[in-house]
Protein backbone atom coordinates (compact mmCIF):
# COMPACT_ATOMS: atom_id res chain seq x y z
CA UNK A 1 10.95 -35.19 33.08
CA UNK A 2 11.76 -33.07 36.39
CA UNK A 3 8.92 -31.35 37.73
CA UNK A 4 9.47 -27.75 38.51
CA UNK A 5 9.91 -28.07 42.28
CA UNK A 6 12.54 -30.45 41.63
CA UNK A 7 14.47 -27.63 39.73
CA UNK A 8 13.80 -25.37 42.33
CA UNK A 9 15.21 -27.11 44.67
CA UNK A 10 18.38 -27.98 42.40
CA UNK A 11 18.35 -23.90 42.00
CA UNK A 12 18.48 -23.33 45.48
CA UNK A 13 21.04 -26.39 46.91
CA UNK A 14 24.08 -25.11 43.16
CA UNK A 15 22.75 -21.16 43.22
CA UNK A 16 20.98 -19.19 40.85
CA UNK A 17 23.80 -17.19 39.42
CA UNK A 18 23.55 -14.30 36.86
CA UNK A 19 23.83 -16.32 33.91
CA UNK A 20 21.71 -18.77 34.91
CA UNK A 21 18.73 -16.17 34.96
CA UNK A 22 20.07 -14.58 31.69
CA UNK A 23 20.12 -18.12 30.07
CA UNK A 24 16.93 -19.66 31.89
CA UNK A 25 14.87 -16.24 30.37
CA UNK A 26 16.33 -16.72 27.15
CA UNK A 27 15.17 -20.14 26.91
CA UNK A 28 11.75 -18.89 27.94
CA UNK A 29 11.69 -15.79 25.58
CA UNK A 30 12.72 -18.36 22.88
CA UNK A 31 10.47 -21.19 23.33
CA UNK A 32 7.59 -18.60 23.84
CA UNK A 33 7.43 -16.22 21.33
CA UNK A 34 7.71 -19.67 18.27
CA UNK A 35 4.76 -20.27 20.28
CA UNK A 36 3.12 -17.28 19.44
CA UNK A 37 4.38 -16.90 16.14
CA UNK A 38 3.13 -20.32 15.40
CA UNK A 39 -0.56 -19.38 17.12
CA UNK A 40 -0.37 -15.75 14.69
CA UNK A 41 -0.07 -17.97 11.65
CA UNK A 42 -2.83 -20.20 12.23
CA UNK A 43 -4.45 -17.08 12.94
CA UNK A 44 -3.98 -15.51 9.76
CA UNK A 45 -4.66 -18.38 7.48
CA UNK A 46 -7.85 -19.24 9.35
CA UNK A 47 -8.76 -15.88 8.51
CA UNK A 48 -7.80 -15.43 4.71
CA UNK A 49 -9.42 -19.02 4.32
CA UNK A 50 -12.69 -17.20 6.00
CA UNK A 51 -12.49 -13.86 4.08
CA UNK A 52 -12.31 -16.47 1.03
CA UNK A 53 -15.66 -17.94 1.74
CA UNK A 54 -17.31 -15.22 2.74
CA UNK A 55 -16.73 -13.86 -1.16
CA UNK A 56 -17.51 -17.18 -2.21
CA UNK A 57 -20.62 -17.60 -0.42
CA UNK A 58 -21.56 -13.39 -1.48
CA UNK A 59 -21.08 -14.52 -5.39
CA UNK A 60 -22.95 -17.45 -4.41
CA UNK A 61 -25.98 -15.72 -2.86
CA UNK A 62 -25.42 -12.15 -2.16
CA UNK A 63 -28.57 -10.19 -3.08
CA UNK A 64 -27.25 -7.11 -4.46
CA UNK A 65 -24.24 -9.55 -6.14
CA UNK A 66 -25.44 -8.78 -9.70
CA UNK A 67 -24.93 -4.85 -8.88
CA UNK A 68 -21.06 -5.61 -8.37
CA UNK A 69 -19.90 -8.58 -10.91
CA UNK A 70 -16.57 -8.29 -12.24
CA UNK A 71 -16.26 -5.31 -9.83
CA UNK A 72 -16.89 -7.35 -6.46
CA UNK A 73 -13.36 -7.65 -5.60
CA UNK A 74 -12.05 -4.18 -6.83
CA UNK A 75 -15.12 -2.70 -4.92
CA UNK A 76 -14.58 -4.89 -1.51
CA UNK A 77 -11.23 -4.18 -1.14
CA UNK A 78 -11.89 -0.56 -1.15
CA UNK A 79 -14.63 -0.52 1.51
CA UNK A 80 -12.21 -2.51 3.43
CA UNK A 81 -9.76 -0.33 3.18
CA UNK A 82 -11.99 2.32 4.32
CA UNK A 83 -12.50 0.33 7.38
CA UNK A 84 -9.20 -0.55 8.30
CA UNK A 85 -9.04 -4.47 7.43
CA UNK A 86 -5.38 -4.97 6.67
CA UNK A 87 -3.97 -7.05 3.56
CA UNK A 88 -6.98 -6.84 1.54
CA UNK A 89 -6.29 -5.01 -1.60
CA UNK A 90 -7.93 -6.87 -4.97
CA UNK A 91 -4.85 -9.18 -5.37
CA UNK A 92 -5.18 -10.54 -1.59
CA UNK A 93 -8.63 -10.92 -1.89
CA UNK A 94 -8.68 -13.18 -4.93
CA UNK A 95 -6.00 -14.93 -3.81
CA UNK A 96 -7.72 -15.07 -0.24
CA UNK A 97 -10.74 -16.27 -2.63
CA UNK A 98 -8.83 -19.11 -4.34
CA UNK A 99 -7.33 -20.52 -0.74
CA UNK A 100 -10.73 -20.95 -0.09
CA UNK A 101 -11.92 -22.67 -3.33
CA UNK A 102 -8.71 -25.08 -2.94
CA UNK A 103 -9.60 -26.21 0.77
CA UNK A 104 -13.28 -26.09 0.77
CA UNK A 105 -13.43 -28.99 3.37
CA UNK A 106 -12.76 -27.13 6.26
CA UNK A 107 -16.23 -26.26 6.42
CA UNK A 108 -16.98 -29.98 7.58
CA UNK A 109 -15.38 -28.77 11.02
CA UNK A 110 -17.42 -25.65 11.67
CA UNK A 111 -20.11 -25.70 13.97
CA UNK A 112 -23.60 -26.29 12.29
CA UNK A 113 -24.65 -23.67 12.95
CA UNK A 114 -22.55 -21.40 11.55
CA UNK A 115 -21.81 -23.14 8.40
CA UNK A 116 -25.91 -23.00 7.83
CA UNK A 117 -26.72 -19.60 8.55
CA UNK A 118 -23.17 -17.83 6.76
CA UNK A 119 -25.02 -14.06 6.61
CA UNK A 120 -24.71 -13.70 10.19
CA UNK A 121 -21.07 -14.93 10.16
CA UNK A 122 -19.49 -11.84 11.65
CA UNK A 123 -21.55 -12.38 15.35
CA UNK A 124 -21.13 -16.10 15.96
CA UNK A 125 -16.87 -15.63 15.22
CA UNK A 126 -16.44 -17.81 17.97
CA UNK A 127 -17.73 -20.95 16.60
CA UNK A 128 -14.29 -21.37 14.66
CA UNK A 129 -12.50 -22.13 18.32
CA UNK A 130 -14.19 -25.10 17.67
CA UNK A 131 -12.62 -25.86 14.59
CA UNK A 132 -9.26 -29.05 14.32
CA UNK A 133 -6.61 -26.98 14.83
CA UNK A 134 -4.47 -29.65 13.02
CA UNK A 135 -6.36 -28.97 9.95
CA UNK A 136 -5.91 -25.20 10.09
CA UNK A 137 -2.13 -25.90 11.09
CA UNK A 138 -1.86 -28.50 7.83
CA UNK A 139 -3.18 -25.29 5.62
CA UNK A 140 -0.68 -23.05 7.31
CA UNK A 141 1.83 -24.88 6.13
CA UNK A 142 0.57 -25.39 2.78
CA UNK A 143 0.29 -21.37 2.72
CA UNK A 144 3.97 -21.16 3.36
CA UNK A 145 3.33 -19.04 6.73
CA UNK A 146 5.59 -21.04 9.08
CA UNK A 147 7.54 -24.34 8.65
């Protein structure tokens, strides 16, 4: 594979021409943005896999989880709602819920400390960037978010 100043030079001894820059940005634009797209996806499922055990691990050991019951997911997805968290009406949520109960593994690749101290989940965020990306890429997949 050329390196880059080898193309530049090929650019400058043939001439950039108009096309040239039309196609060479097009590439770009193309190649780019799947990128993106791809990084998004992994994204979101990361996240619905992590709103799914953070409900799991509430009707696990929640202390008030007894006041909600049958209610938790009807009542969470209107407080979130209130706050702005997008795609998390009741059917989301359980479903959200049930990704989570499917792939519970994942869990093995969190930081320790994280996955022992889950109520202050929301402040260490960051410890998923640790996570295999090829495992949150395989449950992508299996979500149907990008092929």
């Amino acid at each position: 594979m050329r390196d880059n100043s080898e193309k530049a030079d090929d650019l400058k001894k043939k001439g950039l021409n108009f096309h040239d820059l039309v196609s060479g940005i097009r590439q770009v634009h193309g190649h780019l943005s799947a990128q993106a797209g791809k990084a998004v996806n992994i994204s979101l499922t990361l996240r619905n896999w992590v709103i799914g055990w953070y409900i799991a691990e509430f009707e696990f050991r929640g202390a008030d989880r007894a006041e909600y019951g049958e209610k938790l997911l009807t009542e969470l997805a209107g407080e979130l709602t209130k706050v702005e968290v997008s795609n998390c009406n009741r059917r989301q949520l359980y479903r959200y819920l049930q990704f989570y109960r499917t792939y519970p593994q994942i869990v093995g690749t969190l930081s320790p400390q994280l996955a022992s101290d889950p109520e202050d989940l929301g402040k260490k965020w960051f410890a998923f960037s640790k996570m295999d990306i090829g495992s949150v890429e395989m449950l992508a997949k299996l979500e149907g978010l990008y092929g």
